[in-house]
PDB file of N, CA and C in Angstrom:
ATOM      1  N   UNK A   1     -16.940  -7.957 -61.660  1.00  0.00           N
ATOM      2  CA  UNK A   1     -16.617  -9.027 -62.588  1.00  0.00           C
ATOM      3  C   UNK A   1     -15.112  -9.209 -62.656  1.00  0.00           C
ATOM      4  N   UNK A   2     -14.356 -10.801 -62.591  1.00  0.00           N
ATOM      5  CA  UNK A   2     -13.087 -10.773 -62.604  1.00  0.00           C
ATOM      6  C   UNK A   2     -12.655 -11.376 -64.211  1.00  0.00           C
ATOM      7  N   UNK A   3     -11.565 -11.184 -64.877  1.00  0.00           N
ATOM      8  CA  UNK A   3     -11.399 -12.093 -66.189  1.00  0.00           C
ATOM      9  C   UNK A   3     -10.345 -12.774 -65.624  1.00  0.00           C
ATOM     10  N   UNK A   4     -10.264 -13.763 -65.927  1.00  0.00           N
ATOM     11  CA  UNK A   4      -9.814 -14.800 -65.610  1.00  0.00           C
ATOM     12  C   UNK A   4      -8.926 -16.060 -66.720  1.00  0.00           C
ATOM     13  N   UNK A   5      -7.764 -16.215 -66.146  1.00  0.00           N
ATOM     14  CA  UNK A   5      -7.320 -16.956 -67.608  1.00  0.00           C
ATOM     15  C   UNK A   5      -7.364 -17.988 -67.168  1.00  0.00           C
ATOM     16  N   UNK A   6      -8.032 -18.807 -68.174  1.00  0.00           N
ATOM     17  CA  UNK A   6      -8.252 -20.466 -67.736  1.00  0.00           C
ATOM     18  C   UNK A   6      -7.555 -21.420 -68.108  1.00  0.00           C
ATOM     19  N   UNK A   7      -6.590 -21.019 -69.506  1.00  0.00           N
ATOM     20  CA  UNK A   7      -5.992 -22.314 -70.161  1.00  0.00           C
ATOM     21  C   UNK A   7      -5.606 -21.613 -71.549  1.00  0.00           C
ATOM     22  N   UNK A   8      -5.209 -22.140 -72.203  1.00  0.00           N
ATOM     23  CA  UNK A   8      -5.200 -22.309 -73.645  1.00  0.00           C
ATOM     24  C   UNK A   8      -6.133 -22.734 -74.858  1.00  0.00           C
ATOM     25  N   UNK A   9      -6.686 -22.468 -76.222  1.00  0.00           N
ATOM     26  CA  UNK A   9      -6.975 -23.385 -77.153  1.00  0.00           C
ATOM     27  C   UNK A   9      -6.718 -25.046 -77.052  1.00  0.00           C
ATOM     28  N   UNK A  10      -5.294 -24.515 -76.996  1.00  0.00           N
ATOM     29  CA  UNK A  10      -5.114 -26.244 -77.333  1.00  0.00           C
ATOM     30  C   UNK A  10      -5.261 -27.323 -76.316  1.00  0.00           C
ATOM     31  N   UNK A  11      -5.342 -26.087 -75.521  1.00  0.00           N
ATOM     32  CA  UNK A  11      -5.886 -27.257 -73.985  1.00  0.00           C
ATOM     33  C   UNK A  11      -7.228 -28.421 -74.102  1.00  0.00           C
ATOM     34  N   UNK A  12      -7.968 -27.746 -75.130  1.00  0.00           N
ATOM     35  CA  UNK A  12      -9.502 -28.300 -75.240  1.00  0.00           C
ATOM     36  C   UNK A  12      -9.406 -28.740 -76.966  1.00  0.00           C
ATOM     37  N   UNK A  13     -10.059 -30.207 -76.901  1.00  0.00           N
ATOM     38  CA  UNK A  13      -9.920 -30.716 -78.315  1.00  0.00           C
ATOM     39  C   UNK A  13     -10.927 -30.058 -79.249  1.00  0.00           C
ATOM     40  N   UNK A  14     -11.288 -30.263 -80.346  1.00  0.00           N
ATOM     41  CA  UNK A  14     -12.265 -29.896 -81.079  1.00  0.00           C
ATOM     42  C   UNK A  14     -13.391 -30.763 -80.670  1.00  0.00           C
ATOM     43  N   UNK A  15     -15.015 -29.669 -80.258  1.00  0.00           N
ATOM     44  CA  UNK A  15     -15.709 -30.590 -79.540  1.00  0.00           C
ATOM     45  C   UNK A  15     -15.803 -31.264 -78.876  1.00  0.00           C
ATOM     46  N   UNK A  16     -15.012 -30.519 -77.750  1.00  0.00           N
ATOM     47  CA  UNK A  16     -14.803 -31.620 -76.547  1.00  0.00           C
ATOM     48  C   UNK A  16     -14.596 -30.030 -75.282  1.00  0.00           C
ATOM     49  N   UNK A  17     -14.197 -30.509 -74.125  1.00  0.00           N
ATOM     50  CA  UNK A  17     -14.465 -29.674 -73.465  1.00  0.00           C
ATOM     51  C   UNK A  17     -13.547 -29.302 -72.100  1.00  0.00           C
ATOM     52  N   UNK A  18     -13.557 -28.723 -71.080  1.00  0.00           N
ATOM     53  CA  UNK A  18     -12.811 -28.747 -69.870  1.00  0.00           C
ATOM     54  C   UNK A  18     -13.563 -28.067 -68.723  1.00  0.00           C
ATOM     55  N   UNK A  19     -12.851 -28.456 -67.638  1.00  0.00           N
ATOM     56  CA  UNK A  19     -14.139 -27.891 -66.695  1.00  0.00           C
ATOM     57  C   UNK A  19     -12.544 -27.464 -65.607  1.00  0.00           C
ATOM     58  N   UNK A  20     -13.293 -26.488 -64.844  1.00  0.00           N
ATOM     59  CA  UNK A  20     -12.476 -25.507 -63.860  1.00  0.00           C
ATOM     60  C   UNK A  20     -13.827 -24.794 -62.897  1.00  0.00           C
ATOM     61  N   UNK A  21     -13.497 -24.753 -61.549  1.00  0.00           N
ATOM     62  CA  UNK A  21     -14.346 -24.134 -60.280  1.00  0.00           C
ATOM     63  C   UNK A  21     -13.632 -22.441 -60.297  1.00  0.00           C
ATOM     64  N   UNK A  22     -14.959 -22.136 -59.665  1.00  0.00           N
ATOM     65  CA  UNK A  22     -15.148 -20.783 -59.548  1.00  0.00           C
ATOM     66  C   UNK A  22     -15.729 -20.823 -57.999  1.00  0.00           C
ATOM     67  N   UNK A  23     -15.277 -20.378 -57.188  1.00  0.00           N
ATOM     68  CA  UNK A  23     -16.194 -20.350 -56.010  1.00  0.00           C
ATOM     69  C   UNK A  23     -16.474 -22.383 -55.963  1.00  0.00           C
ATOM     70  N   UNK A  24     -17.818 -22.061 -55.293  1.00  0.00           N
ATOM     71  CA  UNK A  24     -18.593 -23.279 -55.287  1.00  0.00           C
ATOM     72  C   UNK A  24     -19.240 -23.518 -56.582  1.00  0.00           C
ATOM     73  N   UNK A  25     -18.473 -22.929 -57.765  1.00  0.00           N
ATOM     74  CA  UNK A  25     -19.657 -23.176 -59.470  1.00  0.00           C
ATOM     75  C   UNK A  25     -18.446 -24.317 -60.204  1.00  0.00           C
ATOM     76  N   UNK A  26     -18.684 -24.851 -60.838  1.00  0.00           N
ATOM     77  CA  UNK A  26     -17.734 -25.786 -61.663  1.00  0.00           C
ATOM     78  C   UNK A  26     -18.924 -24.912 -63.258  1.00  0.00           C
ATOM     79  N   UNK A  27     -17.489 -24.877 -63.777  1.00  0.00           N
ATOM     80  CA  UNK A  27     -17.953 -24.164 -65.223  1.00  0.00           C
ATOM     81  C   UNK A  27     -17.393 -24.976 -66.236  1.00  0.00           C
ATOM     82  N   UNK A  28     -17.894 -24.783 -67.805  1.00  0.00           N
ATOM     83  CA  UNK A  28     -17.598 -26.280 -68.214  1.00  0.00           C
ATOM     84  C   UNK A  28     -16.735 -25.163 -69.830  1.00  0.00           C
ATOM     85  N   UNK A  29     -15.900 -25.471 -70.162  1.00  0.00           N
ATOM     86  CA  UNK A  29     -15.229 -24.906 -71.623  1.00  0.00           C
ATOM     87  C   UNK A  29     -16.273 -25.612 -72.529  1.00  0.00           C
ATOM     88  N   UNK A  30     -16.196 -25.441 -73.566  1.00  0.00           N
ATOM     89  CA  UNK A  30     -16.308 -26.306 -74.985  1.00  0.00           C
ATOM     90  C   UNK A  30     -15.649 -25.423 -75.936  1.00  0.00           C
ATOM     91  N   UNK A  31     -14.890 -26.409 -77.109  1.00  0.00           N
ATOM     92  CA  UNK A  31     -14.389 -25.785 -78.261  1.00  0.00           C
ATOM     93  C   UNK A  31     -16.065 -26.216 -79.351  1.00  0.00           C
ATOM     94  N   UNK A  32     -16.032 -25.747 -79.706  1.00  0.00           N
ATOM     95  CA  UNK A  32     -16.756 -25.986 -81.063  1.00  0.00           C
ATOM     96  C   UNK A  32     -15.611 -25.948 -82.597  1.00  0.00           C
ATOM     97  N   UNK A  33     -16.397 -27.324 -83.489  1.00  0.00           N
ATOM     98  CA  UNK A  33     -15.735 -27.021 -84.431  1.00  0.00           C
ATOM     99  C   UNK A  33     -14.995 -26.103 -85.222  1.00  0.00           C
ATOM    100  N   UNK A  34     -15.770 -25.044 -85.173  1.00  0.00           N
ATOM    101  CA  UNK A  34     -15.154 -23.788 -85.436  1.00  0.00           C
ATOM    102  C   UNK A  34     -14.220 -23.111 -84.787  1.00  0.00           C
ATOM    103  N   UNK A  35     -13.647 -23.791 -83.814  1.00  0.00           N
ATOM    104  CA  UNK A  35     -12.874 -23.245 -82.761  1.00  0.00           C
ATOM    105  C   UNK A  35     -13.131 -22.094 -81.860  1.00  0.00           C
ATOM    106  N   UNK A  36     -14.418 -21.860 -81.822  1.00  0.00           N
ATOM    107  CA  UNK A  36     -15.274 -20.969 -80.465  1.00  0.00           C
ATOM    108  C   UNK A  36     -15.035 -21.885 -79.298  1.00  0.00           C
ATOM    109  N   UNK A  37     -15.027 -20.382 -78.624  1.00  0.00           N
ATOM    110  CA  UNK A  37     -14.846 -21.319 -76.964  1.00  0.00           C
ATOM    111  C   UNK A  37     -16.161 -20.734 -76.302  1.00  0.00           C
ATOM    112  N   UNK A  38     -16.520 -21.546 -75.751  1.00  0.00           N
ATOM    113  CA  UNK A  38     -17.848 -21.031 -75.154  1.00  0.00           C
ATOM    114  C   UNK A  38     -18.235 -21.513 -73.446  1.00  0.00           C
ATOM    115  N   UNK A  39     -18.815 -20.963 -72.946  1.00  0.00           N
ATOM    116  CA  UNK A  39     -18.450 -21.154 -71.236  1.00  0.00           C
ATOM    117  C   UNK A  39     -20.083 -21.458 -70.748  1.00  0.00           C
ATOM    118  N   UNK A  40     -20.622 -22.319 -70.484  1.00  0.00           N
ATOM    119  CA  UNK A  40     -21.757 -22.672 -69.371  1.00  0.00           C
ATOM    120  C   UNK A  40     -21.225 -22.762 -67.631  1.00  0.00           C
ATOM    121  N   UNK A  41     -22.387 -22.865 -67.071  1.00  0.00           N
ATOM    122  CA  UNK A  41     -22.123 -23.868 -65.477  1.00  0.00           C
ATOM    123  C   UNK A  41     -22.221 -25.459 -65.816  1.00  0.00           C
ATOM    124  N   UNK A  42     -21.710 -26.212 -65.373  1.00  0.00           N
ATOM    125  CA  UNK A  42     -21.382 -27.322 -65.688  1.00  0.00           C
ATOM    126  C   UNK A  42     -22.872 -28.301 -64.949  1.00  0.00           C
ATOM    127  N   UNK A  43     -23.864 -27.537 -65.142  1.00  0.00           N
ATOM    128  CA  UNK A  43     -24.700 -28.484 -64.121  1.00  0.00           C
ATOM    129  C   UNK A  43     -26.127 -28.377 -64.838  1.00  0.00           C
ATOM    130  N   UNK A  44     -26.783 -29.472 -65.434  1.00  0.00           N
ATOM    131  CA  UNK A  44     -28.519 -28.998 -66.712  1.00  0.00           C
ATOM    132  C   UNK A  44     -29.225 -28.870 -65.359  1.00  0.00           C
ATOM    133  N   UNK A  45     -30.115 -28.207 -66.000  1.00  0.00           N
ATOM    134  CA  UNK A  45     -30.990 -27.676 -64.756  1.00  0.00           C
ATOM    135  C   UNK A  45     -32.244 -28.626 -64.622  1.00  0.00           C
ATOM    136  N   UNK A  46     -32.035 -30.155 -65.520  1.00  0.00           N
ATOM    137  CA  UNK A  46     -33.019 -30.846 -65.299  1.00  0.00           C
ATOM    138  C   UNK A  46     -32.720 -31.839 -63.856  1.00  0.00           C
ATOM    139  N   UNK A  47     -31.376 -32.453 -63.979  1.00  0.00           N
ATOM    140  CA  UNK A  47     -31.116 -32.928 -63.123  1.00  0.00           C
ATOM    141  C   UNK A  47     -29.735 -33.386 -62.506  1.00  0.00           C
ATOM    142  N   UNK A  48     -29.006 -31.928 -62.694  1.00  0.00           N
ATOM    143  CA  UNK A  48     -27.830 -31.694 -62.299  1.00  0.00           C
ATOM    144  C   UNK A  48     -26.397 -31.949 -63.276  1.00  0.00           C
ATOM    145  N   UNK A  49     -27.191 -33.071 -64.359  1.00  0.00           N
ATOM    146  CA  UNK A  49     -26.005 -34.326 -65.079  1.00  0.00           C
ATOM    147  C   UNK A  49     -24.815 -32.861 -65.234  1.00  0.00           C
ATOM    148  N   UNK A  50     -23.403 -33.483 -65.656  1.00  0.00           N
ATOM    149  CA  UNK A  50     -22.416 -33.070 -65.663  1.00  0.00           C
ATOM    150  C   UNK A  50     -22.043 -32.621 -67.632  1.00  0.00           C
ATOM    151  N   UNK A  51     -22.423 -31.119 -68.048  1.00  0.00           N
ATOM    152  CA  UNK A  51     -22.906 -30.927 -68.998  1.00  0.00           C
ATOM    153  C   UNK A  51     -21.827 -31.314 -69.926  1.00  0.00           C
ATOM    154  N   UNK A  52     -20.506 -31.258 -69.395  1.00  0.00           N
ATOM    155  CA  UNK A  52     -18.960 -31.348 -69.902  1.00  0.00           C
ATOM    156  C   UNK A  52     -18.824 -33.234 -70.146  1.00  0.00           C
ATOM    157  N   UNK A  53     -19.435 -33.516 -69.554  1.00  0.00           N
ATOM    158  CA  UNK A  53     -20.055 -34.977 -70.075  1.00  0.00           C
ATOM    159  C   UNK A  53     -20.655 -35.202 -71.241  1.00  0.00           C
ATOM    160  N   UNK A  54     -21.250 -34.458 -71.690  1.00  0.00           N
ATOM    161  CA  UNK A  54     -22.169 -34.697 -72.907  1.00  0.00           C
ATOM    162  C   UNK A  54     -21.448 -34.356 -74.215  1.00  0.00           C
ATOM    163  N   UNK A  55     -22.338 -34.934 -75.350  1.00  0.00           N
ATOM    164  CA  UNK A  55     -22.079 -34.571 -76.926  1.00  0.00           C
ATOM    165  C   UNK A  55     -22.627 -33.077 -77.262  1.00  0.00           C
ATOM    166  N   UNK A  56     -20.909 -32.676 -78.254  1.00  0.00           N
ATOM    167  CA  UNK A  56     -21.139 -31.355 -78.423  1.00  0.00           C
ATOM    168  C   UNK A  56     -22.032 -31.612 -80.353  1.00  0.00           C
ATOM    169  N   UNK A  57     -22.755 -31.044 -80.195  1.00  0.00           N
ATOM    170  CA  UNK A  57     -23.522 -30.888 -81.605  1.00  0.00           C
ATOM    171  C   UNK A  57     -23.865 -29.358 -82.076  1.00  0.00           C
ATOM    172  N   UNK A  58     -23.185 -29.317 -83.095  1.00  0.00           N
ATOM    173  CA  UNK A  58     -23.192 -27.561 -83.376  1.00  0.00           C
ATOM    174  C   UNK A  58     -22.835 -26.713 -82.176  1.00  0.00           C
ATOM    175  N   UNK A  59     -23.472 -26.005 -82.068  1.00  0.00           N
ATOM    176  CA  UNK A  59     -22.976 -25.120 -80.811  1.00  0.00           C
ATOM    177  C   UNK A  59     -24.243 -25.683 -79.506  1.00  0.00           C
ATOM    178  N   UNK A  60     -24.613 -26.669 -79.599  1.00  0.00           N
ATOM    179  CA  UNK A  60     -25.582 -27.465 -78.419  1.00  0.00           C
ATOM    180  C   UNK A  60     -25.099 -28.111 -77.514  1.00  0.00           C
ATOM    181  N   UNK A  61     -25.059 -28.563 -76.718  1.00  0.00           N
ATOM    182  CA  UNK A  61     -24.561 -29.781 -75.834  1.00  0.00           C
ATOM    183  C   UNK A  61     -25.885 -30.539 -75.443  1.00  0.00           C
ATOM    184  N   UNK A  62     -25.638 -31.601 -75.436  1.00  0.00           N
ATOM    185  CA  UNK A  62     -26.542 -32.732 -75.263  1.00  0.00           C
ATOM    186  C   UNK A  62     -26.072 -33.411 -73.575  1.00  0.00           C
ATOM    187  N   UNK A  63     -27.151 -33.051 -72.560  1.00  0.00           N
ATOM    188  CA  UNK A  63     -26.969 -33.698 -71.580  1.00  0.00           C
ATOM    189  C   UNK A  63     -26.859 -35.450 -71.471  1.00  0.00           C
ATOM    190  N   UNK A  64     -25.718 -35.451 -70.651  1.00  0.00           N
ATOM    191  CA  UNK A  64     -25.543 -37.078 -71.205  1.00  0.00           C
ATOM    192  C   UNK A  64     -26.684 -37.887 -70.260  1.00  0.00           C
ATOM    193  N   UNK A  65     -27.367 -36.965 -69.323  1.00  0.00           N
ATOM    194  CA  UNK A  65     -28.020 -38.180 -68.440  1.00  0.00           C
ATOM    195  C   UNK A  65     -29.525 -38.402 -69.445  1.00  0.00           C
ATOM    196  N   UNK A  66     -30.183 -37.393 -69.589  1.00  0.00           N
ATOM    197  CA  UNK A  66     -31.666 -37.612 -70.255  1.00  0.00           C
ATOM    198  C   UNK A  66     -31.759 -36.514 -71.597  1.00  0.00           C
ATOM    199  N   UNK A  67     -30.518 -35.940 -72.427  1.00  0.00           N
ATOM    200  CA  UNK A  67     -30.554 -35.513 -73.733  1.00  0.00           C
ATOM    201  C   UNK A  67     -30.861 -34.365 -73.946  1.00  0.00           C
ATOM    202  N   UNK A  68     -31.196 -33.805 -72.923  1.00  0.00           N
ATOM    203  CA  UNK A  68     -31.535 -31.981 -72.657  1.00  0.00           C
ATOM    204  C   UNK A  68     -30.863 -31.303 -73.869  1.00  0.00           C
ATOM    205  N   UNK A  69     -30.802 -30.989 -74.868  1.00  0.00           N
ATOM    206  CA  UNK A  69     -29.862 -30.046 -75.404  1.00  0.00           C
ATOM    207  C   UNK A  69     -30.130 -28.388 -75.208  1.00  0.00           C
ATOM    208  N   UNK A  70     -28.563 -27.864 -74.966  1.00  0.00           N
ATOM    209  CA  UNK A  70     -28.547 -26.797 -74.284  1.00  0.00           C
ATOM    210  C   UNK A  70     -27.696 -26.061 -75.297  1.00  0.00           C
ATOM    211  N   UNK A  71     -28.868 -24.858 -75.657  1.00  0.00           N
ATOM    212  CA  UNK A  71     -27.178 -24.005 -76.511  1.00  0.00           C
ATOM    213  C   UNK A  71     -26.542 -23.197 -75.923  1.00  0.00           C
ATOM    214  N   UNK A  72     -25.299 -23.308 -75.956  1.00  0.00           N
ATOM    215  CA  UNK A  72     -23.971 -22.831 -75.694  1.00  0.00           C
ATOM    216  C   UNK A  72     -23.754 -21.248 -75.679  1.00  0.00           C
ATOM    217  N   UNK A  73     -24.657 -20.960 -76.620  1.00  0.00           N
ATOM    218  CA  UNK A  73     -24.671 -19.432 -76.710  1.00  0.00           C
ATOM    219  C   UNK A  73     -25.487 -18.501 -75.612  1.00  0.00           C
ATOM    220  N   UNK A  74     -26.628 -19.666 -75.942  1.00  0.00           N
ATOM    221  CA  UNK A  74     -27.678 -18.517 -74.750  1.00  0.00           C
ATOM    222  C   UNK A  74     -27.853 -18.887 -73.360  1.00  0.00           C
ATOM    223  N   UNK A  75     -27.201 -20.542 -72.721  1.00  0.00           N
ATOM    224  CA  UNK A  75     -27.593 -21.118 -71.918  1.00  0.00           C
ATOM    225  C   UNK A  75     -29.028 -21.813 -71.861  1.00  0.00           C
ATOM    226  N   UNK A  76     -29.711 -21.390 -73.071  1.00  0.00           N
ATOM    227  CA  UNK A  76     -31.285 -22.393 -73.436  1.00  0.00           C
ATOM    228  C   UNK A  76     -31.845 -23.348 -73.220  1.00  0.00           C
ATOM    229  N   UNK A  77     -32.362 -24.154 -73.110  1.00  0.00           N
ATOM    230  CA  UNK A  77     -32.743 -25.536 -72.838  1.00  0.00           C
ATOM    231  C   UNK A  77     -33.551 -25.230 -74.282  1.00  0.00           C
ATOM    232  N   UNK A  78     -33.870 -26.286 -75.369  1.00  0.00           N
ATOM    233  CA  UNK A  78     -34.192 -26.683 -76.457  1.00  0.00           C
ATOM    234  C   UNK A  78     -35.186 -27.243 -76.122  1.00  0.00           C
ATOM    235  N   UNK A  79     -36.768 -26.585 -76.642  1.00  0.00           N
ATOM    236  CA  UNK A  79     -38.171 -27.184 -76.362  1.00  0.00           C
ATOM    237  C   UNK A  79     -38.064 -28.858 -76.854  1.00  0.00           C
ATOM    238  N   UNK A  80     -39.052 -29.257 -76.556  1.00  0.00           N
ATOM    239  CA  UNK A  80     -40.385 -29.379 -75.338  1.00  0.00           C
ATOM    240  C   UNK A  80     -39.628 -28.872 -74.058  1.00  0.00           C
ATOM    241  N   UNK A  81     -38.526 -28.773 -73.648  1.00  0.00           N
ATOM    242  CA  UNK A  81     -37.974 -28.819 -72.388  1.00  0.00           C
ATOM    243  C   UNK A  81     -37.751 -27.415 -72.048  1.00  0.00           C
ATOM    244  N   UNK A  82     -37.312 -27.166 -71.140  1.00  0.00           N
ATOM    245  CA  UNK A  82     -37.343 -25.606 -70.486  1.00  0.00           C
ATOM    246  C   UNK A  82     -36.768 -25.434 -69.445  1.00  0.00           C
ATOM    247  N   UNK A  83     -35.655 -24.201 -69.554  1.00  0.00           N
ATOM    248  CA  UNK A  83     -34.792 -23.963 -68.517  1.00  0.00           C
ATOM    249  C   UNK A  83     -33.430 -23.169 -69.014  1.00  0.00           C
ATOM    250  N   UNK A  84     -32.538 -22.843 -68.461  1.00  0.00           N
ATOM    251  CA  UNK A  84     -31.448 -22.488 -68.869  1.00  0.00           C
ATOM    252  C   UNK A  84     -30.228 -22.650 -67.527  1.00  0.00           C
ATOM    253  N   UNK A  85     -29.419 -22.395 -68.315  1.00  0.00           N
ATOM    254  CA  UNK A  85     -27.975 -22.866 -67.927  1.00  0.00           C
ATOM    255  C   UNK A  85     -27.392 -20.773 -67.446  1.00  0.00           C
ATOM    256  N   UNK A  86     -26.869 -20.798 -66.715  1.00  0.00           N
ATOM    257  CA  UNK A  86     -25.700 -19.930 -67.022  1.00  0.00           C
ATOM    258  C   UNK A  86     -24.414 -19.757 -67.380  1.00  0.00           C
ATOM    259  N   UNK A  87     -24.835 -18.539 -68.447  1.00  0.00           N
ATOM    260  CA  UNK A  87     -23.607 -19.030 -69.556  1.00  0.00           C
ATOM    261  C   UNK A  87     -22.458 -17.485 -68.962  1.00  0.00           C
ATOM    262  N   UNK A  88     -21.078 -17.707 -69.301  1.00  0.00           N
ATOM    263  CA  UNK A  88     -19.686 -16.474 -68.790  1.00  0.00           C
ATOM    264  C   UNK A  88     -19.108 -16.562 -70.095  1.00  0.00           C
ATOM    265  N   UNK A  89     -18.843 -15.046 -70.403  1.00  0.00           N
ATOM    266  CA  UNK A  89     -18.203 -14.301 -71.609  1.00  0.00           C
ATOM    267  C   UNK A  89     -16.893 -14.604 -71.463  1.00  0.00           C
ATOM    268  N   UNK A  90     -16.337 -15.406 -72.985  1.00  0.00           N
ATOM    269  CA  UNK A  90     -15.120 -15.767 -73.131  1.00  0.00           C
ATOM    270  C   UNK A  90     -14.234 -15.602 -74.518  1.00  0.00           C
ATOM    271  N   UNK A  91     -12.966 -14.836 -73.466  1.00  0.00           N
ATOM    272  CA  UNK A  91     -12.121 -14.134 -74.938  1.00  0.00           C
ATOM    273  C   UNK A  91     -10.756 -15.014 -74.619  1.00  0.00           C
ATOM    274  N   UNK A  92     -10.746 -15.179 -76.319  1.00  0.00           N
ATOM    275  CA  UNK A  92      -9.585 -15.759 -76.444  1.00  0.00           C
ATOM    276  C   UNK A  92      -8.294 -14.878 -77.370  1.00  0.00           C
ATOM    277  N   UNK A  93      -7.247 -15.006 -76.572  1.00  0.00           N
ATOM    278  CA  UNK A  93      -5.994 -13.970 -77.186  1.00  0.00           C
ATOM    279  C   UNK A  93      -5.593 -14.698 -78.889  1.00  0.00           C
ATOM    280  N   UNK A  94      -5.934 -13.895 -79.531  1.00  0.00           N
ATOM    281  CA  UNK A  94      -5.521 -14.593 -81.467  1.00  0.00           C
ATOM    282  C   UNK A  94      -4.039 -15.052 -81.427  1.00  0.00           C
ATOM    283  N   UNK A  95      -3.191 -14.015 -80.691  1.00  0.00           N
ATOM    284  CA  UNK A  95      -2.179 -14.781 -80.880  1.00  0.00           C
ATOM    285  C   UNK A  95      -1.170 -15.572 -79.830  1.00  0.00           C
ATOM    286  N   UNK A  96      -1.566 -15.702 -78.463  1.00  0.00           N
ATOM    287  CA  UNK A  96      -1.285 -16.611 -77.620  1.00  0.00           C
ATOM    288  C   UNK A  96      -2.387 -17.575 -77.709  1.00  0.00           C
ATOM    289  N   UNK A  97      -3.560 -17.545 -78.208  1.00  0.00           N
ATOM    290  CA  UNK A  97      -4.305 -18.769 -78.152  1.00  0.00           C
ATOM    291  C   UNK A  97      -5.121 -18.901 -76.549  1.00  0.00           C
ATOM    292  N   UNK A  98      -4.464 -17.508 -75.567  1.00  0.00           N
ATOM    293  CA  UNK A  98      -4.684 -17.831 -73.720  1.00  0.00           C
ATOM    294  C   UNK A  98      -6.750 -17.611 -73.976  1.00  0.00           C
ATOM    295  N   UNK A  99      -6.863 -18.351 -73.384  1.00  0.00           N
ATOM    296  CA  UNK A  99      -8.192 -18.043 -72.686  1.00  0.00           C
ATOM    297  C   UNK A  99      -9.035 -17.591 -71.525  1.00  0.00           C
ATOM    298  N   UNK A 100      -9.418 -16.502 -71.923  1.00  0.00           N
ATOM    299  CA  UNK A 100     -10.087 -15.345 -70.661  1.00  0.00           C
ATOM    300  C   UNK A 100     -11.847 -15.777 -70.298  1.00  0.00           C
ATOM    301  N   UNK A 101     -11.914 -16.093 -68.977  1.00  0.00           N
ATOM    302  CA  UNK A 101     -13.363 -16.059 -69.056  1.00  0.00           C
ATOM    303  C   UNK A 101     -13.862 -14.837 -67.593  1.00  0.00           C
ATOM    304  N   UNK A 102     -14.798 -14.097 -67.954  1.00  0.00           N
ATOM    305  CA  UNK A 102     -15.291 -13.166 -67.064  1.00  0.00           C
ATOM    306  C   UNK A 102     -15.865 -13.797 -66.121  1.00  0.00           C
ATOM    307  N   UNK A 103     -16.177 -13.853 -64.874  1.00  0.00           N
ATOM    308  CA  UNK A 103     -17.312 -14.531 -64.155  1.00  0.00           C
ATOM    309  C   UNK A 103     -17.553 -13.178 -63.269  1.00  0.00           C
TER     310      UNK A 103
END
């Protein structure tokens, strides 16, 4: 496993997001209101849509192509639907604000 610094806090708005490659993976940031940073693969496993595209709702993301919502925490897909995302452990420094993600 490598940690990896990706950016900053302030790099990413509140509820909104950033995306950065790993290999051949594009991985997607999100801040959540609360200012959690939280790390998926940037790709729903229904039909690829671009997850860093979508509306962040609580700690969910809403696929923008057909509405999949996916939580952020577990990589889940939210019934009727089914599937998951892979999600990478992400630390953020309290007082540089830098952001570490493991892959």
């Amino acid at each position: 496993m490598t940690r990896t610094l990706v950016g900053t806090i302030s790099d990413i708005d509140r509820k909104g997001s950033r995306t950065f490659m790993v290999n051949d993976t594009q991985i997607a940031l999100f801040r959540l209101s609360n200012d959690d940073i939280l790390a998926v693969e940037n790709k729903c496993p229904h039909k690829g849509g671009a997850l860093s595209e979508g509306m962040v709702c609580g700690s969910k993301i809403h696929c923008p192509l057909h509405d999949w919502r996916i939580d952020l925490h577990s990589g889940a897909v939210q019934e009727p639907d089914h599937g998951c995302v892979p999600t990478y452990v992400v630390d953020v420094d309290p007082d540089s604000g830098s952001i570490y993600v493991t892959i």
